[in-house]
PDB file of N, CA and C in Angstrom:
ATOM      1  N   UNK A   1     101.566 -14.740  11.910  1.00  0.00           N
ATOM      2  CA  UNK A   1     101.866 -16.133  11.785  1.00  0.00           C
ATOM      3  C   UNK A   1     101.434 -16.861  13.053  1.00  0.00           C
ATOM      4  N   UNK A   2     100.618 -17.903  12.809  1.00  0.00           N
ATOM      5  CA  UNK A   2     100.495 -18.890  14.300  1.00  0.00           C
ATOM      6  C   UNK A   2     101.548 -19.610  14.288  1.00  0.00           C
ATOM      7  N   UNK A   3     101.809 -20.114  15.535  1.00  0.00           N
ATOM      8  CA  UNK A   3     102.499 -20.533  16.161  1.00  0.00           C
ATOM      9  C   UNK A   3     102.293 -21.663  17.121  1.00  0.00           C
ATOM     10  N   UNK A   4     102.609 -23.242  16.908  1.00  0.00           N
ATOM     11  CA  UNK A   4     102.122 -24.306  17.589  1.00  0.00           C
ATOM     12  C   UNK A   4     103.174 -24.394  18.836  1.00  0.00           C
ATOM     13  N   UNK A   5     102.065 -24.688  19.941  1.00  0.00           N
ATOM     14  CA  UNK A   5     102.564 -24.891  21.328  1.00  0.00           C
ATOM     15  C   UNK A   5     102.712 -26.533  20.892  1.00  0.00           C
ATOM     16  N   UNK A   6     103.930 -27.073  21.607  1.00  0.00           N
ATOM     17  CA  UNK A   6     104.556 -28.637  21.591  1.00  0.00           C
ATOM     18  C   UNK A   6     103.472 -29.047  23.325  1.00  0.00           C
ATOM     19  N   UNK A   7     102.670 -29.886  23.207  1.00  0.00           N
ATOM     20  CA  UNK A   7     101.944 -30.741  24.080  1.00  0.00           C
ATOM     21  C   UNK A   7     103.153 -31.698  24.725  1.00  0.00           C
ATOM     22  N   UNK A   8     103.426 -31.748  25.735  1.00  0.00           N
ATOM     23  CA  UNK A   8     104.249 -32.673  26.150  1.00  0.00           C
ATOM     24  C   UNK A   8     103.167 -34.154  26.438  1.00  0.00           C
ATOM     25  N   UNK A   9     103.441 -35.052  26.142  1.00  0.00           N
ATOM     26  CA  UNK A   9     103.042 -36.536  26.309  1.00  0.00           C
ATOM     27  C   UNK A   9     103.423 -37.094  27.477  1.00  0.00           C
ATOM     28  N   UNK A  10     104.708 -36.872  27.977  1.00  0.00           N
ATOM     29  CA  UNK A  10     104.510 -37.940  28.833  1.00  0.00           C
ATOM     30  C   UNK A  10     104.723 -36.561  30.324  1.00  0.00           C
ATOM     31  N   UNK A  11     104.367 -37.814  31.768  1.00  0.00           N
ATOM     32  CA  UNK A  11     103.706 -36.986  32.978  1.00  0.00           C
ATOM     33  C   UNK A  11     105.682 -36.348  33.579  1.00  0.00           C
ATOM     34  N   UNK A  12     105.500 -35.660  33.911  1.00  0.00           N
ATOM     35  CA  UNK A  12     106.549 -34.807  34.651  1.00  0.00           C
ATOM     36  C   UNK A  12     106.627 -34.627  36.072  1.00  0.00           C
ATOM     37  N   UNK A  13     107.395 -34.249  36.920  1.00  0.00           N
ATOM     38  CA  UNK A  13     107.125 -33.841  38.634  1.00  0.00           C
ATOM     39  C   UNK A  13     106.321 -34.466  38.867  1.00  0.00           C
ATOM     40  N   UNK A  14     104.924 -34.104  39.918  1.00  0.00           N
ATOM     41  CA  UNK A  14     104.546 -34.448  40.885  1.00  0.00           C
ATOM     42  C   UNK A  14     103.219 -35.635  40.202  1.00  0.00           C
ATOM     43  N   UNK A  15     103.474 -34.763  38.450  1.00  0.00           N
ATOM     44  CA  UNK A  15     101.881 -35.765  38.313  1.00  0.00           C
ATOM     45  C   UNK A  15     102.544 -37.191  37.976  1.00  0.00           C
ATOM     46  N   UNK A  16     103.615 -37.492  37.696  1.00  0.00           N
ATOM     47  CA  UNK A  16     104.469 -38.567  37.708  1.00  0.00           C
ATOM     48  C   UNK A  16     104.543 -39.318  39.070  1.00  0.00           C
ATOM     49  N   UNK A  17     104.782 -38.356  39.860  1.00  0.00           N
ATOM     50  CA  UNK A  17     105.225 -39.000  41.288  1.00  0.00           C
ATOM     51  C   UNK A  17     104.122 -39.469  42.256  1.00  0.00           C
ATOM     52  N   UNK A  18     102.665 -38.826  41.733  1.00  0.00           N
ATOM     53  CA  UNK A  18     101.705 -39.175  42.326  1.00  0.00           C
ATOM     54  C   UNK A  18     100.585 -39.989  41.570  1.00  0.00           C
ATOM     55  N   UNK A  19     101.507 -40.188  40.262  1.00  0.00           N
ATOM     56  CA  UNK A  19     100.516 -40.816  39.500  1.00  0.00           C
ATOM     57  C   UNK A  19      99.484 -42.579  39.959  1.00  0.00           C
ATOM     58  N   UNK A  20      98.128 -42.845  39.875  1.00  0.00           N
ATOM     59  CA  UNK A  20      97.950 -44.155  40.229  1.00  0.00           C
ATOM     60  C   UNK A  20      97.798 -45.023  38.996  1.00  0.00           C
ATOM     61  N   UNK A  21      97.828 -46.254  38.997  1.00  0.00           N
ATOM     62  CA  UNK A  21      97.758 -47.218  38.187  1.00  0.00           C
ATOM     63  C   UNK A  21      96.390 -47.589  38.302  1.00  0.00           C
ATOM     64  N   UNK A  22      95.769 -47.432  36.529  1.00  0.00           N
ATOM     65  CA  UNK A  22      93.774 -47.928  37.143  1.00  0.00           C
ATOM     66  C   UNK A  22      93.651 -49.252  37.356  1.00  0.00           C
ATOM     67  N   UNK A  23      92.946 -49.055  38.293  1.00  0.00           N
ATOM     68  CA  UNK A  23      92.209 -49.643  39.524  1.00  0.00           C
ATOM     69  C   UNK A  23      93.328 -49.881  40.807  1.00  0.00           C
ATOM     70  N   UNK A  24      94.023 -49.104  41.239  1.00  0.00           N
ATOM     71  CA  UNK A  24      94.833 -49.261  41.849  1.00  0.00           C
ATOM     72  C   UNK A  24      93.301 -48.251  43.051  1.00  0.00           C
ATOM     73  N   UNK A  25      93.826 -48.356  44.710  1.00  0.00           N
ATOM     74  CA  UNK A  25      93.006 -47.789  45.646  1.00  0.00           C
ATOM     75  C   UNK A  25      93.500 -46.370  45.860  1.00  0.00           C
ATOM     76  N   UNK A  26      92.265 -45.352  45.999  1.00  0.00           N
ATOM     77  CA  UNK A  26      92.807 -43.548  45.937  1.00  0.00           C
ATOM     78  C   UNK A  26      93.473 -43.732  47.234  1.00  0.00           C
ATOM     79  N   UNK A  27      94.674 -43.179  47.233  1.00  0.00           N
ATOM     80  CA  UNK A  27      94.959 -42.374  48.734  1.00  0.00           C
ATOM     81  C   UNK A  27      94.406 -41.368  49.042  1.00  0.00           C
ATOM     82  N   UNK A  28      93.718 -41.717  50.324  1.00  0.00           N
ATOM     83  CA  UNK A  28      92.642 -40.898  51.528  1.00  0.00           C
ATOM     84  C   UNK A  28      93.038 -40.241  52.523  1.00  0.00           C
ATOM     85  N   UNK A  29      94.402 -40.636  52.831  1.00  0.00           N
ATOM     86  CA  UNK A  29      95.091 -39.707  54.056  1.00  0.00           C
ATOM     87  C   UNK A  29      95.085 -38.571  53.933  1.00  0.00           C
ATOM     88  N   UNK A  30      94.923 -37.981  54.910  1.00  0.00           N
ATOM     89  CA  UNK A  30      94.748 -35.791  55.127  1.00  0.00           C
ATOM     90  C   UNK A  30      96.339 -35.866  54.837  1.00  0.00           C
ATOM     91  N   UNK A  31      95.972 -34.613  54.213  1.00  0.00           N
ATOM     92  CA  UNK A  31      97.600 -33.738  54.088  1.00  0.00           C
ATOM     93  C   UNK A  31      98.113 -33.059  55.655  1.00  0.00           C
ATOM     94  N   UNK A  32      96.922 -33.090  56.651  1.00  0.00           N
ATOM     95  CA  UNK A  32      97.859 -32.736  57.930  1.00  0.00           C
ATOM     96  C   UNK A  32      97.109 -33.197  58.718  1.00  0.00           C
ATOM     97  N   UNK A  33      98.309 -34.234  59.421  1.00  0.00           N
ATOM     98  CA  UNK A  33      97.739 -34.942  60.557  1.00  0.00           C
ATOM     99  C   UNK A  33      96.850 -34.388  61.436  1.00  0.00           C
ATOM    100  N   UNK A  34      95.369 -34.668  62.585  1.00  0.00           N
ATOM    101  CA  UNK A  34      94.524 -34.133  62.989  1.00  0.00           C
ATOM    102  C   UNK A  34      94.945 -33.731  64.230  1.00  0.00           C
ATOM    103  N   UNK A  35      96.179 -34.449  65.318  1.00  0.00           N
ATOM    104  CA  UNK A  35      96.491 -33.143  66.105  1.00  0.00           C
ATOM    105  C   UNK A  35      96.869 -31.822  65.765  1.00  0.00           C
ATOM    106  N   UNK A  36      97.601 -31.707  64.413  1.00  0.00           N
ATOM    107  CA  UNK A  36      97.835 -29.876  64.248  1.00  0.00           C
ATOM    108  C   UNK A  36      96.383 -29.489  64.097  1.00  0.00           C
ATOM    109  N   UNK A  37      95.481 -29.931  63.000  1.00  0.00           N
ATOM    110  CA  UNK A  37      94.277 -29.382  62.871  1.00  0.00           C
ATOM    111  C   UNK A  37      94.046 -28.584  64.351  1.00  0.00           C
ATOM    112  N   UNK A  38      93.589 -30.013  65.598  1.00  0.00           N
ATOM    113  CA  UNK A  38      93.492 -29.530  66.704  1.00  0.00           C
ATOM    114  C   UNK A  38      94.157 -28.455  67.328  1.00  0.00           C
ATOM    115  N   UNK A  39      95.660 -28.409  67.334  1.00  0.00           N
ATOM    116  CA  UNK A  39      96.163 -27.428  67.924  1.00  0.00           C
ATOM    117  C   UNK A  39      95.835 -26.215  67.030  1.00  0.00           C
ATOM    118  N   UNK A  40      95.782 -25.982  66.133  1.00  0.00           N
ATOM    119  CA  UNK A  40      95.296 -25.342  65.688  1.00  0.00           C
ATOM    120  C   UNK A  40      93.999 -24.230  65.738  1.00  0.00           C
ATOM    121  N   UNK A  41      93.263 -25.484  65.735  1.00  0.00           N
ATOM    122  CA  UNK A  41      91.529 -24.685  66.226  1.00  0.00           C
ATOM    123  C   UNK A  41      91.983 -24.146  67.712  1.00  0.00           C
ATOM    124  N   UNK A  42      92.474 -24.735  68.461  1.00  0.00           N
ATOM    125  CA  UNK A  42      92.886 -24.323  70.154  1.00  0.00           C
ATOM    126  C   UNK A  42      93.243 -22.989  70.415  1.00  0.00           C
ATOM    127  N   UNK A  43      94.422 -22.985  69.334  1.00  0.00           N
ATOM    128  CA  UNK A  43      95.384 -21.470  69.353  1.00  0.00           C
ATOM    129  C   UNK A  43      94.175 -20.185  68.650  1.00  0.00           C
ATOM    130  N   UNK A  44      93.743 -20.741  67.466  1.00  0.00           N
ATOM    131  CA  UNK A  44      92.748 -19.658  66.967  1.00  0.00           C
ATOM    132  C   UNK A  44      91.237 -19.397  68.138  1.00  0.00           C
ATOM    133  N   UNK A  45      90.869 -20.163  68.746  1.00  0.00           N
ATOM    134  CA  UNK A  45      90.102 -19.857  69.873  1.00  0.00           C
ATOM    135  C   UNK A  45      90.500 -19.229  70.953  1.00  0.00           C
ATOM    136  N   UNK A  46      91.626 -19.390  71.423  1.00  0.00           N
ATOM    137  CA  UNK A  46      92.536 -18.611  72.642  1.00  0.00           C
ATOM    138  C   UNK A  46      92.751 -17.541  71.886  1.00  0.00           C
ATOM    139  N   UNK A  47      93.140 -17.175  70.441  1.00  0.00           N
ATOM    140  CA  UNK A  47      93.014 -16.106  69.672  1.00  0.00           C
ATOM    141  C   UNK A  47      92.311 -14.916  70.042  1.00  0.00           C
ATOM    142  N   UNK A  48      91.238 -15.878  69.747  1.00  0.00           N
ATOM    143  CA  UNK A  48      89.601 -14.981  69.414  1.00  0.00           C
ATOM    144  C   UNK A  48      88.938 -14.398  71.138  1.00  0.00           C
ATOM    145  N   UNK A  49      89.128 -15.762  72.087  1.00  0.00           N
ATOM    146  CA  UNK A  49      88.681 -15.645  72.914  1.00  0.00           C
ATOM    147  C   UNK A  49      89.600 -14.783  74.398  1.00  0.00           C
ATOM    148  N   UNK A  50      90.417 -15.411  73.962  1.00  0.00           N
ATOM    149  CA  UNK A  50      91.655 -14.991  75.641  1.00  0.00           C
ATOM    150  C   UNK A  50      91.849 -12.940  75.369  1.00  0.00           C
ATOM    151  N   UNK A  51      92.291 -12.564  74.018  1.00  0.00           N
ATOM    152  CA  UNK A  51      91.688 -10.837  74.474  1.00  0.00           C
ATOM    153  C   UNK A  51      90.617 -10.189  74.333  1.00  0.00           C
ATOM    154  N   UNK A  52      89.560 -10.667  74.067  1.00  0.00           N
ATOM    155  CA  UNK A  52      88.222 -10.347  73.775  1.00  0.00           C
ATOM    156  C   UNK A  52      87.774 -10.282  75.388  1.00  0.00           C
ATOM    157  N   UNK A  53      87.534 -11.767  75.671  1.00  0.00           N
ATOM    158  CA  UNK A  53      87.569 -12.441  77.308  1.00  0.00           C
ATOM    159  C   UNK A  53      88.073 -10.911  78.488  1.00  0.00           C
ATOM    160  N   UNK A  54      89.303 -11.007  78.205  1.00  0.00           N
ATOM    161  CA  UNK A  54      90.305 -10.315  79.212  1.00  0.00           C
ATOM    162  C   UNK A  54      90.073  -8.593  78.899  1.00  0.00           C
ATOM    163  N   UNK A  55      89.712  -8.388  77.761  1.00  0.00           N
ATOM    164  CA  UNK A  55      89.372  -6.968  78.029  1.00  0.00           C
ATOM    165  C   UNK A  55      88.124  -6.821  78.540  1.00  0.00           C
ATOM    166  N   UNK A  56      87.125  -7.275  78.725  1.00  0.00           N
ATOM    167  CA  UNK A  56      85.652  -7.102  78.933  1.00  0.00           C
ATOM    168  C   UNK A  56      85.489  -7.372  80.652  1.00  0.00           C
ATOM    169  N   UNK A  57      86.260  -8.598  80.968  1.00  0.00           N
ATOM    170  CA  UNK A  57      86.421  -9.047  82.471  1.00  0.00           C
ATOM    171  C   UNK A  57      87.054  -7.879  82.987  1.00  0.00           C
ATOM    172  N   UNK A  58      88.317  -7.111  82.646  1.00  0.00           N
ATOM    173  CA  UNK A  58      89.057  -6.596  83.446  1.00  0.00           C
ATOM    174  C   UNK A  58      88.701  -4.939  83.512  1.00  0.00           C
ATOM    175  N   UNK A  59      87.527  -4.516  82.144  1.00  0.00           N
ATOM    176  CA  UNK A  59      87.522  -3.266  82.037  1.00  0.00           C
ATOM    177  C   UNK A  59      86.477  -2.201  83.214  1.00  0.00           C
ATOM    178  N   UNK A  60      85.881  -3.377  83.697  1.00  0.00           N
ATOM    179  CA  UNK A  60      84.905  -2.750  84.967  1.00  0.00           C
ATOM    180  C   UNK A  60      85.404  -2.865  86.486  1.00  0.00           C
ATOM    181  N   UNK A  61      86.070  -4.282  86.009  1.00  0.00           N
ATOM    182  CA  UNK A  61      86.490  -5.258  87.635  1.00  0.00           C
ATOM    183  C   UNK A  61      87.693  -4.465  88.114  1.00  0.00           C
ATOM    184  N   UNK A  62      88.890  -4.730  87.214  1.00  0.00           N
ATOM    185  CA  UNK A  62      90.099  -4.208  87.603  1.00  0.00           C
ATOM    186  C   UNK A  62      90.289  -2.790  87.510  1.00  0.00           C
ATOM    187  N   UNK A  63      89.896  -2.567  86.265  1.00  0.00           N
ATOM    188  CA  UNK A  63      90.835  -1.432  85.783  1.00  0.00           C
ATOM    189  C   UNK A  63      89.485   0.047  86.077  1.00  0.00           C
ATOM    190  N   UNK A  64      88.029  -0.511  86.233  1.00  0.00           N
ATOM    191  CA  UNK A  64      87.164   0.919  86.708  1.00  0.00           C
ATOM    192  C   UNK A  64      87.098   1.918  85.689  1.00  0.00           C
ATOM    193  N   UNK A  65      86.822   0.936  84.381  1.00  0.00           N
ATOM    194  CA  UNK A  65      86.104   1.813  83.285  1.00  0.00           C
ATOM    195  C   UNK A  65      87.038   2.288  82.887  1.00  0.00           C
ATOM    196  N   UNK A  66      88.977   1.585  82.755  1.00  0.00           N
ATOM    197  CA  UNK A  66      89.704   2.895  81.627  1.00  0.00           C
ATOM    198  C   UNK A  66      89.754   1.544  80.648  1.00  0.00           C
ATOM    199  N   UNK A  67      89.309   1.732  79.594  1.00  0.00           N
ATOM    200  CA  UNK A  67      89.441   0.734  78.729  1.00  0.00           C
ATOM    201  C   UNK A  67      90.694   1.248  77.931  1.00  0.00           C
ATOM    202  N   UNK A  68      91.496   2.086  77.957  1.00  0.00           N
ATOM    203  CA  UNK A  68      92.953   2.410  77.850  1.00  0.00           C
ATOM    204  C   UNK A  68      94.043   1.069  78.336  1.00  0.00           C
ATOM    205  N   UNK A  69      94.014   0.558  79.234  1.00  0.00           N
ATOM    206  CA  UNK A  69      94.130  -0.394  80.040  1.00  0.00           C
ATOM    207  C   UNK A  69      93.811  -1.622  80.072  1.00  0.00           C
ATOM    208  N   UNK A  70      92.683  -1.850  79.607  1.00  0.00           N
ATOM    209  CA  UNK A  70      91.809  -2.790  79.542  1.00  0.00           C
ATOM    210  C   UNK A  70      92.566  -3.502  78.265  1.00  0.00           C
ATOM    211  N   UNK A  71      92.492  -1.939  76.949  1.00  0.00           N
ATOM    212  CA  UNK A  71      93.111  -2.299  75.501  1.00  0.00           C
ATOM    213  C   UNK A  71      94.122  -2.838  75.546  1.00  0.00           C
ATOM    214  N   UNK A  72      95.110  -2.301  76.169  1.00  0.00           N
ATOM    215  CA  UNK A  72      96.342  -2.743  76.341  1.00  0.00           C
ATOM    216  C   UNK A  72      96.538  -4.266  77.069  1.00  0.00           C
ATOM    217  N   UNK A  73      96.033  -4.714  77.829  1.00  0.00           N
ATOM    218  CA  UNK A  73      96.062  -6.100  78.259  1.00  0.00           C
ATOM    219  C   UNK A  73      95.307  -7.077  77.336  1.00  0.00           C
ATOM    220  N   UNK A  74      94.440  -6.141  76.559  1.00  0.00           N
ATOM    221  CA  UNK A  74      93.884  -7.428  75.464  1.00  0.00           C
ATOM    222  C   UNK A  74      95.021  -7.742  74.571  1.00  0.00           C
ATOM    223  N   UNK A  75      95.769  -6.585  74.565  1.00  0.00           N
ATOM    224  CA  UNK A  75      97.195  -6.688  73.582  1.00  0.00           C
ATOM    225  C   UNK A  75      98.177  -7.570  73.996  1.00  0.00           C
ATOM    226  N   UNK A  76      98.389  -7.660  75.017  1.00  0.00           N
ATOM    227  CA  UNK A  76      99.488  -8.566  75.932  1.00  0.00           C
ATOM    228  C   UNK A  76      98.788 -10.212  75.769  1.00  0.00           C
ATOM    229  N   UNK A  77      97.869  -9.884  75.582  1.00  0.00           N
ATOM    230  CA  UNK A  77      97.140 -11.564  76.040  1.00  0.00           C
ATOM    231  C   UNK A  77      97.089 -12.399  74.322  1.00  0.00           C
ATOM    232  N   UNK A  78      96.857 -11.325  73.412  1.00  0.00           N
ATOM    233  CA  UNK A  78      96.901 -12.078  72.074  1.00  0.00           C
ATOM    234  C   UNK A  78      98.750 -12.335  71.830  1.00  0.00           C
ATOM    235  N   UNK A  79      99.650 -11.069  72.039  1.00  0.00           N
ATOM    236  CA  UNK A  79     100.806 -11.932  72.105  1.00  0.00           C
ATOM    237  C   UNK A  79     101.282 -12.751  72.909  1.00  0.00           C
ATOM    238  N   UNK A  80     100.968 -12.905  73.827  1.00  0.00           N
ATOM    239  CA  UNK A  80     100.739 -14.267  74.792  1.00  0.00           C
ATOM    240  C   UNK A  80     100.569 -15.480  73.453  1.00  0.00           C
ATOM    241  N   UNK A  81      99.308 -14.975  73.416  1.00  0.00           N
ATOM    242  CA  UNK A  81      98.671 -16.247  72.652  1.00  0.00           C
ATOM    243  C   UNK A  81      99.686 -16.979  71.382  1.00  0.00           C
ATOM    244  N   UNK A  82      99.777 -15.680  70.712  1.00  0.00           N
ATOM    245  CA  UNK A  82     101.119 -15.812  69.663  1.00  0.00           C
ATOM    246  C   UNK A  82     102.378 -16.576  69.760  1.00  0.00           C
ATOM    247  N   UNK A  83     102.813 -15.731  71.376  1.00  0.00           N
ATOM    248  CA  UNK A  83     103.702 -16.708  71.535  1.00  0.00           C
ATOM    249  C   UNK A  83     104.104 -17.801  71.897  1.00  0.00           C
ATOM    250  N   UNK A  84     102.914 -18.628  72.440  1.00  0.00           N
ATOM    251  CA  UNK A  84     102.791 -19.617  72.616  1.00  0.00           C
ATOM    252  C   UNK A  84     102.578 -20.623  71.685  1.00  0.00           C
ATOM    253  N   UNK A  85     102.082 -20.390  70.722  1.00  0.00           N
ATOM    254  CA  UNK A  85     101.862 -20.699  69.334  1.00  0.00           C
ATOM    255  C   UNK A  85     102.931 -21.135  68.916  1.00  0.00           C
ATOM    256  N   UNK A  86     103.930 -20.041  69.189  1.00  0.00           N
ATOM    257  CA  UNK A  86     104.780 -20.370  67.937  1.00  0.00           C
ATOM    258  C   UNK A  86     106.147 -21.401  68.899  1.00  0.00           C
ATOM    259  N   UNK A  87     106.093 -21.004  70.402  1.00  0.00           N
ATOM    260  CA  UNK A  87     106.483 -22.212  71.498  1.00  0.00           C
ATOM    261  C   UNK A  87     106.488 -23.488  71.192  1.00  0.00           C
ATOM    262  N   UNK A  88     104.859 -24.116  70.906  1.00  0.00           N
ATOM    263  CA  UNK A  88     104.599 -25.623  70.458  1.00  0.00           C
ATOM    264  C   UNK A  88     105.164 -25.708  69.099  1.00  0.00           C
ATOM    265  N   UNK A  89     104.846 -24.774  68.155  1.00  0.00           N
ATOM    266  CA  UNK A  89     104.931 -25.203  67.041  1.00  0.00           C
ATOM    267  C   UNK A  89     106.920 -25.734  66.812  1.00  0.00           C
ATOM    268  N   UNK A  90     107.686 -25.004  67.419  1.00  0.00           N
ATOM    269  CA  UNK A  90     108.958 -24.874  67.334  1.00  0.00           C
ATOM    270  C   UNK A  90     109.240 -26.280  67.918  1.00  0.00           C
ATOM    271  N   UNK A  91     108.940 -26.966  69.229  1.00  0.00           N
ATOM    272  CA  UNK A  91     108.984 -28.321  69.940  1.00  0.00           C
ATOM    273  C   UNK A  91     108.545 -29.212  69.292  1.00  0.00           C
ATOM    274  N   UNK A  92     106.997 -28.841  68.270  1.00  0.00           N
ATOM    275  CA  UNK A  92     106.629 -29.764  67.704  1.00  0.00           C
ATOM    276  C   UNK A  92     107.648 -30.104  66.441  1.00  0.00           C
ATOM    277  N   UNK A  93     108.212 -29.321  65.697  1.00  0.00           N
ATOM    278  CA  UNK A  93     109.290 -29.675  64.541  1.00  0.00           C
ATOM    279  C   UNK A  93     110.486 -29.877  65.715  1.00  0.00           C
ATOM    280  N   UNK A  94     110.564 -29.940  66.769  1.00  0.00           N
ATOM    281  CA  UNK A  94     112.240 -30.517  66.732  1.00  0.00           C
ATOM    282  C   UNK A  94     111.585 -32.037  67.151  1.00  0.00           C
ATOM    283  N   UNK A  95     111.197 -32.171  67.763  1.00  0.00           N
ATOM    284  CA  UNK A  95     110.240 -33.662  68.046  1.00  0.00           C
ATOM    285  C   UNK A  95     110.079 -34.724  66.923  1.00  0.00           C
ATOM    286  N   UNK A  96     109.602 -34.049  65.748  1.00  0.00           N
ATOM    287  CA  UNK A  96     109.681 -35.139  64.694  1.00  0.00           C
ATOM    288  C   UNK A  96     111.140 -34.840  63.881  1.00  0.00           C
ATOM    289  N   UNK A  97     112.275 -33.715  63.950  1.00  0.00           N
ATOM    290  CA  UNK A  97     113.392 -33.760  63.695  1.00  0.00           C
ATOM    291  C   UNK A  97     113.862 -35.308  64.359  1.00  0.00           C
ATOM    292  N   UNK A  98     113.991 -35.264  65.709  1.00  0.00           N
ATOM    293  CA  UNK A  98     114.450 -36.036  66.661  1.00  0.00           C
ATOM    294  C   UNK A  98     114.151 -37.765  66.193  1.00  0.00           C
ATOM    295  N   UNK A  99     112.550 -37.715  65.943  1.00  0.00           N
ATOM    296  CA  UNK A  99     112.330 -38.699  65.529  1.00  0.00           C
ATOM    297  C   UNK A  99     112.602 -39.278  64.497  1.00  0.00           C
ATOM    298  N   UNK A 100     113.277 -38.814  63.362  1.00  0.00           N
ATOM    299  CA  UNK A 100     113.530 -39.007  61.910  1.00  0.00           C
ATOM    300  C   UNK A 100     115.083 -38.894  62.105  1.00  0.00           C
ATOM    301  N   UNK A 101     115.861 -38.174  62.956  1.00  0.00           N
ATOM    302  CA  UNK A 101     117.214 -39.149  63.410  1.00  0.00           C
ATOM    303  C   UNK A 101     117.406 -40.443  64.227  1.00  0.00           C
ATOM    304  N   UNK A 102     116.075 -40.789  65.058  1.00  0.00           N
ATOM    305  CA  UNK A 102     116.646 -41.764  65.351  1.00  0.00           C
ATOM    306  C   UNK A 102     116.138 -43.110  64.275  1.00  0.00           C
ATOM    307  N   UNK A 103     115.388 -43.125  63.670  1.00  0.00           N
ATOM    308  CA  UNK A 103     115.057 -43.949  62.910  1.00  0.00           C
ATOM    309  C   UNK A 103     116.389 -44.319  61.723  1.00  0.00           C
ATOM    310  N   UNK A 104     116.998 -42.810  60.919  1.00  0.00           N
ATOM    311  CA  UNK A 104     118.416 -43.250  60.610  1.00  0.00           C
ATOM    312  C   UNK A 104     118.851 -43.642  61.214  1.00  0.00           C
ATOM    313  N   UNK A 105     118.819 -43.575  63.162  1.00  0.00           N
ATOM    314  CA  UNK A 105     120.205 -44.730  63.838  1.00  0.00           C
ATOM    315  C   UNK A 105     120.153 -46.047  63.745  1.00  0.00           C
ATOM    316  N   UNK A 106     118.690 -46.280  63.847  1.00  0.00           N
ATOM    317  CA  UNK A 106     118.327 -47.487  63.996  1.00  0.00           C
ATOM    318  C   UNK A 106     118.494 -48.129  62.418  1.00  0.00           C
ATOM    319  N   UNK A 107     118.534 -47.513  61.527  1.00  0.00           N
ATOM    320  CA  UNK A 107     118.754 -48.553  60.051  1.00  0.00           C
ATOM    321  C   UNK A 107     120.002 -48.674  60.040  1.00  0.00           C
TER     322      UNK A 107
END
């Protein structure tokens, strides 16, 4: 036996909530503001670069060819990196917390 699926007609959630009226103007705004972008690209370059960098500098200079050593400080330097990451990111949400209480004070 087939069996008919019911088409719903009218819009629901988000396509409701984001729906436009024609000829109304598209919203163009990014879904994330372009300083995170930035911080972003920053942290993934200090990523890529700060233990890559630090094992290669330190494996002849400092440490005299034990790249045992060398490995291990590339390790320290990406959680470095990590944790710094996640440093801003934590300041950056209490910052706009902060800012979105005082705007309730002020109404």
């Amino acid at each position: 036996m087939a069996t008919r699926r019911n088409v719903p007609t009218e819009k629901s959630g988000p396509e409701k909530e984001f729906a436009q009226a024609p000829g109304e103007k598209s919203i163009i705004a990014p879904a994330v503001p372009a300083h995170v972008i930035y911080k972003l690209l920053g942290f993934t370059l200090a990523m890529v670069a700060g233990p890559i960098g630090s094992y290669f500098l330190t494996l002849n200079t400092i440490f005299g060819g034990n790249s045992t050593y060398a490995g291990a400080l590339a390790a320290i330097m990406a959680n470095v990196v990590l944790i710094g990451y996640v440093v801003v990111a934590f300041k950056e949400d209490q910052s706009e917390a902060l800012e979105a209480s005082e705007k309730k004070k002020d109404k």
